[in-house]
C-alpha atoms as a PDB file:
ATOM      1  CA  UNK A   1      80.929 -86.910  59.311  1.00  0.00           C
ATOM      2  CA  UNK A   2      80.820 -87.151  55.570  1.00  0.00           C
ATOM      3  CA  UNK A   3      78.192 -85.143  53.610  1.00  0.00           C
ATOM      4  CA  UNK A   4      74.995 -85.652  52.420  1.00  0.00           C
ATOM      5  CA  UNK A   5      74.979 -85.222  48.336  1.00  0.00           C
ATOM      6  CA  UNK A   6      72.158 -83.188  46.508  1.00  0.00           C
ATOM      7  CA  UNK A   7      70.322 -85.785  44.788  1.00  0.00           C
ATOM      8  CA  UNK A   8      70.227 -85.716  41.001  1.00  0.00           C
ATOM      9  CA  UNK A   9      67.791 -83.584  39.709  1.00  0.00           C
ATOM     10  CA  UNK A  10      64.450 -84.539  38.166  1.00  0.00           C
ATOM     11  CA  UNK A  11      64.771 -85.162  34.463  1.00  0.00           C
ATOM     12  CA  UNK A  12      61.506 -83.999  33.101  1.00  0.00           C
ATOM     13  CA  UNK A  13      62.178 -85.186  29.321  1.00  0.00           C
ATOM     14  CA  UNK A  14      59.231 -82.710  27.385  1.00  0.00           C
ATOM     15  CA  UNK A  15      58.110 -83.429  23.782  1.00  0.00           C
ATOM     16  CA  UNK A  16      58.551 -81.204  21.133  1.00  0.00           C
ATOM     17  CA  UNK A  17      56.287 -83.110  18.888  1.00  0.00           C
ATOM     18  CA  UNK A  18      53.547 -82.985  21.090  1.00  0.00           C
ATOM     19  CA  UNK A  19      53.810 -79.351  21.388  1.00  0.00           C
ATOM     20  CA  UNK A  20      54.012 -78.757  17.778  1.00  0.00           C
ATOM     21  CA  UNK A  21      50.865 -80.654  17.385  1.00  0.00           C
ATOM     22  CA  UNK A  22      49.084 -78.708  19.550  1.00  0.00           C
ATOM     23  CA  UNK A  23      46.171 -76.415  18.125  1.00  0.00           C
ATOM     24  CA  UNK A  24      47.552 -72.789  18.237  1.00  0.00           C
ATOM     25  CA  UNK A  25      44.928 -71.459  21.000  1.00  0.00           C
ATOM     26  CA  UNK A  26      46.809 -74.219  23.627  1.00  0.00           C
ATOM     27  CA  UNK A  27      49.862 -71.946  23.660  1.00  0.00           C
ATOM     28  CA  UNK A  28      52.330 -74.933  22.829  1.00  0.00           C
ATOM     29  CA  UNK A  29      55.547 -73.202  21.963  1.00  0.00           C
ATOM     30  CA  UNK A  30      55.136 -71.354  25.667  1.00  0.00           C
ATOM     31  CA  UNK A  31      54.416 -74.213  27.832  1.00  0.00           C
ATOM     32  CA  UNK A  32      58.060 -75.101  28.732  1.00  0.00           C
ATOM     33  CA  UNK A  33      57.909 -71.450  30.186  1.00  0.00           C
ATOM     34  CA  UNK A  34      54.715 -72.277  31.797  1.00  0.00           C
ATOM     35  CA  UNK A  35      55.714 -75.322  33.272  1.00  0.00           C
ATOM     36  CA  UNK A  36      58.803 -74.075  34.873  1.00  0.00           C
ATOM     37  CA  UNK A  37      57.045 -71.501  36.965  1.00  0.00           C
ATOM     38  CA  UNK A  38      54.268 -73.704  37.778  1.00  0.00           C
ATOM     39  CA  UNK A  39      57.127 -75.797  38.866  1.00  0.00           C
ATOM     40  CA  UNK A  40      59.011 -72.979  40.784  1.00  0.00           C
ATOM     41  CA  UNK A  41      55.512 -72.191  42.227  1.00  0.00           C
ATOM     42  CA  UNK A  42      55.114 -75.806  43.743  1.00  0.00           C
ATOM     43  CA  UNK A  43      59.215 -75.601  45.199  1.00  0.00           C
ATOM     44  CA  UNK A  44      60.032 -77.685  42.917  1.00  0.00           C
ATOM     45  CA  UNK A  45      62.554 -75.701  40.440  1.00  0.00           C
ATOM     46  CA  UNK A  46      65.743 -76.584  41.918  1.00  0.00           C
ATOM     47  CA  UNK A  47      64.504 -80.422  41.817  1.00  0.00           C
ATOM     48  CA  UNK A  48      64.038 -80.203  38.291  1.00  0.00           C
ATOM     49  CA  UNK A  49      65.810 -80.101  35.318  1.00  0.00           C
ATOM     50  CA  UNK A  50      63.582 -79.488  32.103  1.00  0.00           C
ATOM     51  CA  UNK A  51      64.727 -80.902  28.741  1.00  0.00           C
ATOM     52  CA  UNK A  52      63.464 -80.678  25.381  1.00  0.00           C
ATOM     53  CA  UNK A  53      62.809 -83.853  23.412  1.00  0.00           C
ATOM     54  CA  UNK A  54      62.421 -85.270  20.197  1.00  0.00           C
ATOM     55  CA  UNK A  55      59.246 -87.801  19.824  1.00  0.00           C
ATOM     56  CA  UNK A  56      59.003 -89.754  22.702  1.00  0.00           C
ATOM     57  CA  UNK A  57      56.773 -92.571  20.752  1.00  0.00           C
ATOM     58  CA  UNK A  58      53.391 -91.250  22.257  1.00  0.00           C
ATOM     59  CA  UNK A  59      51.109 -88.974  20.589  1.00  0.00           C
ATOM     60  CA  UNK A  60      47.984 -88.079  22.235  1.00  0.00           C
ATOM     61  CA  UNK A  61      45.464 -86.280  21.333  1.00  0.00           C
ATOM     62  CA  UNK A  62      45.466 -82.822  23.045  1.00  0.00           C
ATOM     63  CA  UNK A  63      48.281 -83.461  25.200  1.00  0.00           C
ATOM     64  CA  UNK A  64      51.695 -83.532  25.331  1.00  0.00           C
ATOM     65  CA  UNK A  65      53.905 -86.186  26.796  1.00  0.00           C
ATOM     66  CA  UNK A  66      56.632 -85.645  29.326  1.00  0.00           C
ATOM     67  CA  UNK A  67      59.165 -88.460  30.514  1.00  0.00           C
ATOM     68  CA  UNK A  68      60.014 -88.338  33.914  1.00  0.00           C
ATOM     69  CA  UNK A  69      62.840 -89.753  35.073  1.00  0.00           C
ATOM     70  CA  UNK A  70      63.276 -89.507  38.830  1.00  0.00           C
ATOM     71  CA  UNK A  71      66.823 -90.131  39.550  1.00  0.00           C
ATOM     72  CA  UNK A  72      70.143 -91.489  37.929  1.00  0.00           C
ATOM     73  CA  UNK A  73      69.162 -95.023  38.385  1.00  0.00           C
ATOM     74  CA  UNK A  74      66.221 -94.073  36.227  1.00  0.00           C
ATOM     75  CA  UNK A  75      64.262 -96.725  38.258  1.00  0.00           C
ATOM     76  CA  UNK A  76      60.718 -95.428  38.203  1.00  0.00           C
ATOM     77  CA  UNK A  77      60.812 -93.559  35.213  1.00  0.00           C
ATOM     78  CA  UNK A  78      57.473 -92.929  33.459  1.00  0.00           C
ATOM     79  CA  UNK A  79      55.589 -91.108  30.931  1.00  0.00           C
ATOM     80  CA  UNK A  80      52.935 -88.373  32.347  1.00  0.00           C
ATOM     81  CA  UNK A  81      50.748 -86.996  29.935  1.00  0.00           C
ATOM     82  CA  UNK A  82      49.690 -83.369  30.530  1.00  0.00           C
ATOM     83  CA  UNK A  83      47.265 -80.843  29.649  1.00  0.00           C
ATOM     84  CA  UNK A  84      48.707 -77.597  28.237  1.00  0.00           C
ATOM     85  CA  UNK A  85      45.462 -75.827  29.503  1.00  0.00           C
ATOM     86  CA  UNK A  86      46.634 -76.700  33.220  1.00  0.00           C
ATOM     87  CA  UNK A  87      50.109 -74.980  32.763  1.00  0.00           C
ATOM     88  CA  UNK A  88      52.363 -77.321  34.235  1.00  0.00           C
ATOM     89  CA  UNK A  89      49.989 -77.345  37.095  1.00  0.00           C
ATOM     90  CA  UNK A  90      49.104 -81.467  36.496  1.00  0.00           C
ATOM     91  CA  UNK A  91      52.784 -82.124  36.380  1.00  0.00           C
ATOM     92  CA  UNK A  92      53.820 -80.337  39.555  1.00  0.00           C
ATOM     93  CA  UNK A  93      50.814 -81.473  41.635  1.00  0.00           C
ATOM     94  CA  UNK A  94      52.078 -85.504  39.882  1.00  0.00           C
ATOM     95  CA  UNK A  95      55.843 -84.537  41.451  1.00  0.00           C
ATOM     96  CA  UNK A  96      54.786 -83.198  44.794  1.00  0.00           C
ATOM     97  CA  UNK A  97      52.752 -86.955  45.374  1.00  0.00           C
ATOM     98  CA  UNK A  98      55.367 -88.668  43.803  1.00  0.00           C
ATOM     99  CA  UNK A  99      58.146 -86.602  46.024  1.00  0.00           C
ATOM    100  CA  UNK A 100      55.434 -87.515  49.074  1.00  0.00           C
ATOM    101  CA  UNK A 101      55.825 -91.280  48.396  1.00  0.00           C
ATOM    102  CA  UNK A 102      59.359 -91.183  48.087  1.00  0.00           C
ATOM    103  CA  UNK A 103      59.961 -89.214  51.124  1.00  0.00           C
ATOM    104  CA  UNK A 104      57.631 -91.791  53.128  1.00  0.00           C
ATOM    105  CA  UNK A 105      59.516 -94.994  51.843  1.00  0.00           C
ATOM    106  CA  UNK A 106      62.893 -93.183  52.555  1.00  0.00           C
ATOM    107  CA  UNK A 107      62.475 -92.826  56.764  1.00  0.00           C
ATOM    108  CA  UNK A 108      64.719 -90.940  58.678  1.00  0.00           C
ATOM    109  CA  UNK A 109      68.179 -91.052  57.571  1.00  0.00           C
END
């Protein structure tokens, strides 16, 4: 019986840009923080990897963009954009649907 590997981790790529950008009252030098415990909250921390990035070539307004790439293959990667006043909430709830799809495509092993 051979065993089953962990799969990668969730590369969630988050832009520094975006959160210098920010207006000061959006907290945008602590969202990383806040993101990882709404994260943890969700069950999602060990699923996850978090990763500072340069410009990611997408600069909205109010929000900061995060790159998520889903596995090694990087098939499926997208851009999310967030809202720093949801804490990481928008993100986790976007992983948990995403993790929901995957999980329903997969069937039983």
């Amino acid at each position: 019986m051979t065993a089953r590997e962990d799969p990668d981790p969730i590369e969630l790529h988050l832009c520094h840009r975006c959160l210098m950008r920010l207006p000061v009252d959006a907290g945008g030098v602590d969202l990383p923080r806040r993101v990882r415990e709404a994260l943890k909250a969700h069950g999602l921390a060990d699923k996850t990897q978090l990763i500072p990035a340069s410009c990611l070539g997408h600069c909205p307004t109010g929000k900061v963009t995060v790159l998520v790439v889903p596995d090694s293959t990087a098939r499926g990667t997208h851009a999310k954009l967030i809202d720093p006043k949801e804490d990481g909430e928008d993100l986790a709830k976007h992983l948990d649907a995403q993790l929901a799809r995957g999980s329903k495509k997969a069937g039983p092993p």
